[in-house]
Protein backbone atom coordinates (compact mmCIF):
# COMPACT_ATOMS: atom_id res chain seq x y z
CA UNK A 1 -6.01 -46.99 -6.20
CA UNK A 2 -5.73 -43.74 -7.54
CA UNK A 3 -9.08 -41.30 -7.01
CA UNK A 4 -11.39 -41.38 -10.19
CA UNK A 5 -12.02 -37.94 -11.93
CA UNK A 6 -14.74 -37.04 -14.44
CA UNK A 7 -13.32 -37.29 -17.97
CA UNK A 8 -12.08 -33.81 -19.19
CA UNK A 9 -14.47 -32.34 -21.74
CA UNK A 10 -12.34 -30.32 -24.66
CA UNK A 11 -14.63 -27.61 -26.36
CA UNK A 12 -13.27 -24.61 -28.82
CA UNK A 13 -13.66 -21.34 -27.35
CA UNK A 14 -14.04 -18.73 -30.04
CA UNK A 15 -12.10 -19.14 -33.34
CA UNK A 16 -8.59 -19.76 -31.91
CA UNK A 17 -8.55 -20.95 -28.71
CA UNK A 18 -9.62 -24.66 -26.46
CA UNK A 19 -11.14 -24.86 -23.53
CA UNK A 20 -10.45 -27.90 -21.01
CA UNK A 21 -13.36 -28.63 -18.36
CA UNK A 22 -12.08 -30.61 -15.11
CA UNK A 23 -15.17 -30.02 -13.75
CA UNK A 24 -17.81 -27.37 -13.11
CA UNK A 25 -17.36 -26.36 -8.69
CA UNK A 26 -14.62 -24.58 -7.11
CA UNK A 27 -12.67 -26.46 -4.81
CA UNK A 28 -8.86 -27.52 -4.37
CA UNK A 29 -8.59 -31.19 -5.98
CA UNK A 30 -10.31 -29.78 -9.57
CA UNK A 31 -8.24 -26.55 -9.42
CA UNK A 32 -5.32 -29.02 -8.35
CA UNK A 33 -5.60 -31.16 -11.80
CA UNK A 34 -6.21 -27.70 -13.59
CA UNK A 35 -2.51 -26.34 -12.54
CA UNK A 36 -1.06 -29.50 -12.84
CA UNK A 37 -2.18 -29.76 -16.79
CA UNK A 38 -1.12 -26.10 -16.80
CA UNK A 39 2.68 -26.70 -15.74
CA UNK A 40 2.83 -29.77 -18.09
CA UNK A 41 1.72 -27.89 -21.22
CA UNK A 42 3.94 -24.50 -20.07
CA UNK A 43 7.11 -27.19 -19.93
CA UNK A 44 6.09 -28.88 -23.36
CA UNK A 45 5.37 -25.98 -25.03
CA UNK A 46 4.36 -26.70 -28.48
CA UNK A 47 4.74 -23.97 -31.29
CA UNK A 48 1.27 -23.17 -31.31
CA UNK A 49 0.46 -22.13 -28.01
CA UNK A 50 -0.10 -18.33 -27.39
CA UNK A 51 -0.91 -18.27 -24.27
CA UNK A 52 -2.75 -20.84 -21.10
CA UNK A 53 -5.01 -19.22 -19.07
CA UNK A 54 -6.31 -21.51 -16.07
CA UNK A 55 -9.45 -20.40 -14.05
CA UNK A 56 -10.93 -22.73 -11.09
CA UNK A 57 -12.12 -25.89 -13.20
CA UNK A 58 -11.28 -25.19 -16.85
CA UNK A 59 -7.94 -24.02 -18.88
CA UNK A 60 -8.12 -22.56 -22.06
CA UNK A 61 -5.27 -22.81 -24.55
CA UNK A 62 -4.92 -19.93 -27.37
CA UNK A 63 -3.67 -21.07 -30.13
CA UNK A 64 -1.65 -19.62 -33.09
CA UNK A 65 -3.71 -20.83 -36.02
CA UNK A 66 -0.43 -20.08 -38.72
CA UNK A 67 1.05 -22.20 -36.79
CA UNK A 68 -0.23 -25.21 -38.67
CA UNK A 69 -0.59 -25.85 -42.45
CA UNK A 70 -3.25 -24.36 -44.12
CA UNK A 71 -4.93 -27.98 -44.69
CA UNK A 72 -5.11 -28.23 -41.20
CA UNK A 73 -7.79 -27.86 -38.75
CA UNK A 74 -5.45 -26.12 -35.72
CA UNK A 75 -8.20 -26.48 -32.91
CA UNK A 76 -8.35 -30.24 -33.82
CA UNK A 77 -4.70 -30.82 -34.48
CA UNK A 78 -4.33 -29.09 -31.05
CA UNK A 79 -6.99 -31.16 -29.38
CA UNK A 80 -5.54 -34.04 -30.46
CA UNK A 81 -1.88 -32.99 -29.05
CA UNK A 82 -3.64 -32.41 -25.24
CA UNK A 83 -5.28 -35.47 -25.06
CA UNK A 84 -1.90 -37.38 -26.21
CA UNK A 85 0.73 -35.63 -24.29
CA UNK A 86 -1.50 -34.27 -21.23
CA UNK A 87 -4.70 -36.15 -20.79
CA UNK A 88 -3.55 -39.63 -21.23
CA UNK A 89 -0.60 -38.60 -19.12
CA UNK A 90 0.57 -39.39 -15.53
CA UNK A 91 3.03 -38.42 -13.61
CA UNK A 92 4.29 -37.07 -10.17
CA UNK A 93 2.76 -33.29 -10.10
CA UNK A 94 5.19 -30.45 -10.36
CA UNK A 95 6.20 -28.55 -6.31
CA UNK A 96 4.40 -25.35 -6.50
CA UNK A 97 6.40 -22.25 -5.60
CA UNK A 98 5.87 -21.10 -1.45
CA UNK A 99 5.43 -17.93 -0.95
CA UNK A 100 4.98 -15.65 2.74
CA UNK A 101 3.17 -12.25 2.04
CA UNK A 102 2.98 -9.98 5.63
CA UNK A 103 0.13 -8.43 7.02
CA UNK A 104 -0.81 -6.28 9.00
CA UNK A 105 -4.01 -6.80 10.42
CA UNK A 106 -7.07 -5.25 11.67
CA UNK A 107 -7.28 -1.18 12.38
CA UNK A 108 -7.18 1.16 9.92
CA UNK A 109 -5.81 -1.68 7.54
CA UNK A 110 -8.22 -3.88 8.30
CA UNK A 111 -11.48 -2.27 9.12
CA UNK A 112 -13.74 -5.16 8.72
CA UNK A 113 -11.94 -7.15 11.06
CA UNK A 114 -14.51 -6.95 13.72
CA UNK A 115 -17.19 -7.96 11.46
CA UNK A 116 -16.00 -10.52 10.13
CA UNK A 117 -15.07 -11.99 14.10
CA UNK A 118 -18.57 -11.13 15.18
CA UNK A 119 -20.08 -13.12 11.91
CA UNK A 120 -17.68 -16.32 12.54
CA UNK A 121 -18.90 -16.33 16.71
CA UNK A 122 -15.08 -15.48 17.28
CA UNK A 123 -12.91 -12.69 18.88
CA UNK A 124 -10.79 -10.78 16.19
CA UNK A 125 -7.26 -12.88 17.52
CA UNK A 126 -8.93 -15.78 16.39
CA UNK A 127 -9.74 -14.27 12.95
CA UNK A 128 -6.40 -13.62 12.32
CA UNK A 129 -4.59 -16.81 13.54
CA UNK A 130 -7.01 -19.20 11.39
CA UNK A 131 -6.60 -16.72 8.19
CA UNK A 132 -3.06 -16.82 8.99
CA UNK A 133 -2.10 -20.52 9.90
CA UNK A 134 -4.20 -21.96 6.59
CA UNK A 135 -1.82 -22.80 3.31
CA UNK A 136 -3.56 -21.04 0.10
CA UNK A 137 -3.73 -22.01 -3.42
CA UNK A 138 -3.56 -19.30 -6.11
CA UNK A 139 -6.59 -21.28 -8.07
CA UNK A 140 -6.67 -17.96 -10.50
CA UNK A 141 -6.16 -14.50 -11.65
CA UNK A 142 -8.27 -11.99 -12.43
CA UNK A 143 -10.70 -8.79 -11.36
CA UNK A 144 -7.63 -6.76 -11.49
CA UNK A 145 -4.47 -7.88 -12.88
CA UNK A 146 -2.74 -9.37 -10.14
CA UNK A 147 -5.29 -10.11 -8.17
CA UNK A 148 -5.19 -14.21 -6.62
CA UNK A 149 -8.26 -15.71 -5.82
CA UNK A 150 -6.97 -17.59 -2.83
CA UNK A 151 -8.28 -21.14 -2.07
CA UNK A 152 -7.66 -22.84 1.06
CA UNK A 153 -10.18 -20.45 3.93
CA UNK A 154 -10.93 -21.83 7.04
CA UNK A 155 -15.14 -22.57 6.61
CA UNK A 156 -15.94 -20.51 9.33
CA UNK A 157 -14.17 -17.43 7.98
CA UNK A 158 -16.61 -17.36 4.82
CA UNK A 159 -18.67 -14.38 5.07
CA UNK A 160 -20.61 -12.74 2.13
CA UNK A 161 -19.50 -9.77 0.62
CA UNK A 162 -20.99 -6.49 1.65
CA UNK A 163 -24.06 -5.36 -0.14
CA UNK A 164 -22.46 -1.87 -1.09
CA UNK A 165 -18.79 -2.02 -2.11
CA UNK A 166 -16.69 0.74 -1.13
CA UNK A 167 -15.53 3.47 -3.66
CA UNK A 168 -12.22 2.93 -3.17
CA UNK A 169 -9.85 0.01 -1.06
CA UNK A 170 -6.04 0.19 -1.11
CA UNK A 171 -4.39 -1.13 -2.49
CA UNK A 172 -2.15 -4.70 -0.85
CA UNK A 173 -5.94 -4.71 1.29
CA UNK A 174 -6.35 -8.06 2.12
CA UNK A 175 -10.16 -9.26 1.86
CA UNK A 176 -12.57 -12.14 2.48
CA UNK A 177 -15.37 -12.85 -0.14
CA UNK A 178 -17.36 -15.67 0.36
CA UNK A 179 -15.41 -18.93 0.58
CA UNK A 180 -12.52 -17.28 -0.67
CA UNK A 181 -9.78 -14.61 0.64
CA UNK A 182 -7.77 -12.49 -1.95
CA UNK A 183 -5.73 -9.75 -2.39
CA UNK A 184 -6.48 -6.30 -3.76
CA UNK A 185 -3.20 -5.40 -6.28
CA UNK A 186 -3.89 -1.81 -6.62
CA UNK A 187 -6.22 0.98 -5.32
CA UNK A 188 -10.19 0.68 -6.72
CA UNK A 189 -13.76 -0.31 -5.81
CA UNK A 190 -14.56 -3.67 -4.33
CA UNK A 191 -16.45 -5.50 -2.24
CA UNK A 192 -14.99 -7.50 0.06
CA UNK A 193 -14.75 -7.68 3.96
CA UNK A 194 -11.25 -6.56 4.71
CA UNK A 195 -9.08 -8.03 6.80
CA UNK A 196 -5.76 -6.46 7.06
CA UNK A 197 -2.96 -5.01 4.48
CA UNK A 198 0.48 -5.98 2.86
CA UNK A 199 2.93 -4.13 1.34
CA UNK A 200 3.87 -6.39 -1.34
CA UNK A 201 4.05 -5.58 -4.62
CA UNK A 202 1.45 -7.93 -6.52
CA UNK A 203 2.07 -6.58 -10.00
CA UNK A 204 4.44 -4.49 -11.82
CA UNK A 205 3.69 -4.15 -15.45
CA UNK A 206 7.66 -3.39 -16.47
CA UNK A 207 8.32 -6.62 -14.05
CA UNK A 208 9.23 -9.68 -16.19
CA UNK A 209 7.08 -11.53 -14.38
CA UNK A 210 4.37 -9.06 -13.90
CA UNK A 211 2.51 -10.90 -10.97
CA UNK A 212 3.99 -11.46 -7.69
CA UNK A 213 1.53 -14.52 -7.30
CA UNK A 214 1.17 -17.00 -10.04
CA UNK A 215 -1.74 -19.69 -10.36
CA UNK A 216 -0.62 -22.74 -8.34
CA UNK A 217 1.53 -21.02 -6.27
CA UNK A 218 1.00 -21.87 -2.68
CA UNK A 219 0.52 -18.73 -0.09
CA UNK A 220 0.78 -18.54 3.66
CA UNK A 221 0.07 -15.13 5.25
CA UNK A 222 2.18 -13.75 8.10
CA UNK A 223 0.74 -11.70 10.63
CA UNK A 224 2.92 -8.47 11.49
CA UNK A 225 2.97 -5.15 13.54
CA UNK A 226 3.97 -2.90 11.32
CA UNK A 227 4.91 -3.21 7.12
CA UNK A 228 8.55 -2.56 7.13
């Protein structure tokens, strides 16, 4: 039997644009069913779509209100296309791209390492091989361009954010926040516990594909001596 879901509520958001609710928590399944509506829509493409923007339990689709005739309502018309050719839709889910980002951790690149061992009961090795040895979900975008809130941390990693966030973290700094871990994409003020550090390039505005990580994608981090 497949698992129930609440029904997906389908409200306009703003003049041009929908928003689909899969729910209202963050955790994997909801953001699961989020992506999953994402890649189907992104393949169908209709000639009104601007632009899909998931976030943890909702999507919201922009749409290109010319796009219609002028005795049409778009946002219904468009509304009306979801729920046919998405919501009443099943199928086997799209494989999300695997990626391996490398990290150095703890030291200078990681100076809340400690911390965040002494928080969890644990000794810093033990940090770093239950951070690294979980698969993460890129549920969503956003702080920064680039940056992936990562779903997917081992519970007893969670630690709050600290009270004063620093001026200034570098940027590839990798970071726990909560229940989440993330990356930082580019050098600026933030807030949470870092961990450790990667070279990669998370976004390049003259890229194509400006991000490096994409919502959905699926992460694993690799722990490393040095950043080549």
């Amino acid at each position: 039997m497949a698992p129930s879901h609440p029904p997906t509520a389908i409200e306009t958001l703003g003049e041009d644009a929908l928003l689909l609710r899969f729910g209202d928590g963050i955790d994997v399944a909801t953001n699961a069913r989020v992506h999953a509506a994402a890649t189907r829509i992104a393949a169908l493409r209709p000639p009104w779509l601007r632009d899909i923007v998931p976030a943890y339990a909702s999507l919201a689709l922009f749409v290109a209100l010319d796009a219609f005739p002028p005795t049409t309502d778009a946002l219904v018309a468009a509304e009306r296309w979801v729920r046919q050719q998405v919501l009443d839709q099943t199928g086997a889910d799209a494989q999300p791209r695997r990626l391996e980002i490398q990290v150095v951790y703890g030291g200078a690149d990681g100076p809340d390492l400690a911390a965040v061992a002494a928080h969890a009961g644990l000794s810093a090795g033990d940090v770093v091989e239950r951070h690294a040895s979980a698969d993460y979900t890129v549920a969503m975008l956003g702080f920064a361009p680039g940056f992936p809130y990562l779903l997917g941390l081992d519970p007893t990693l969670a630690m709050p954010r600290l009270q004063t966030p620093r001026t200034r973290v570098a940027a590839g700094s990798v970071g726990i926040g909560g229940a989440q871990t993330g990356i930082y994409p580019r050098p600026g003020p933030g807030g949470w516990r870092i961990i450790g550090r990667t070279n990669a390039r998370l976004f390049d505005a003259r890229s194509d594909q400006p991000s490096l990580l994409l919502p959905g994608d699926r992460v694993r981090f690799v722990p490393v001596d040095a950043l080549s």
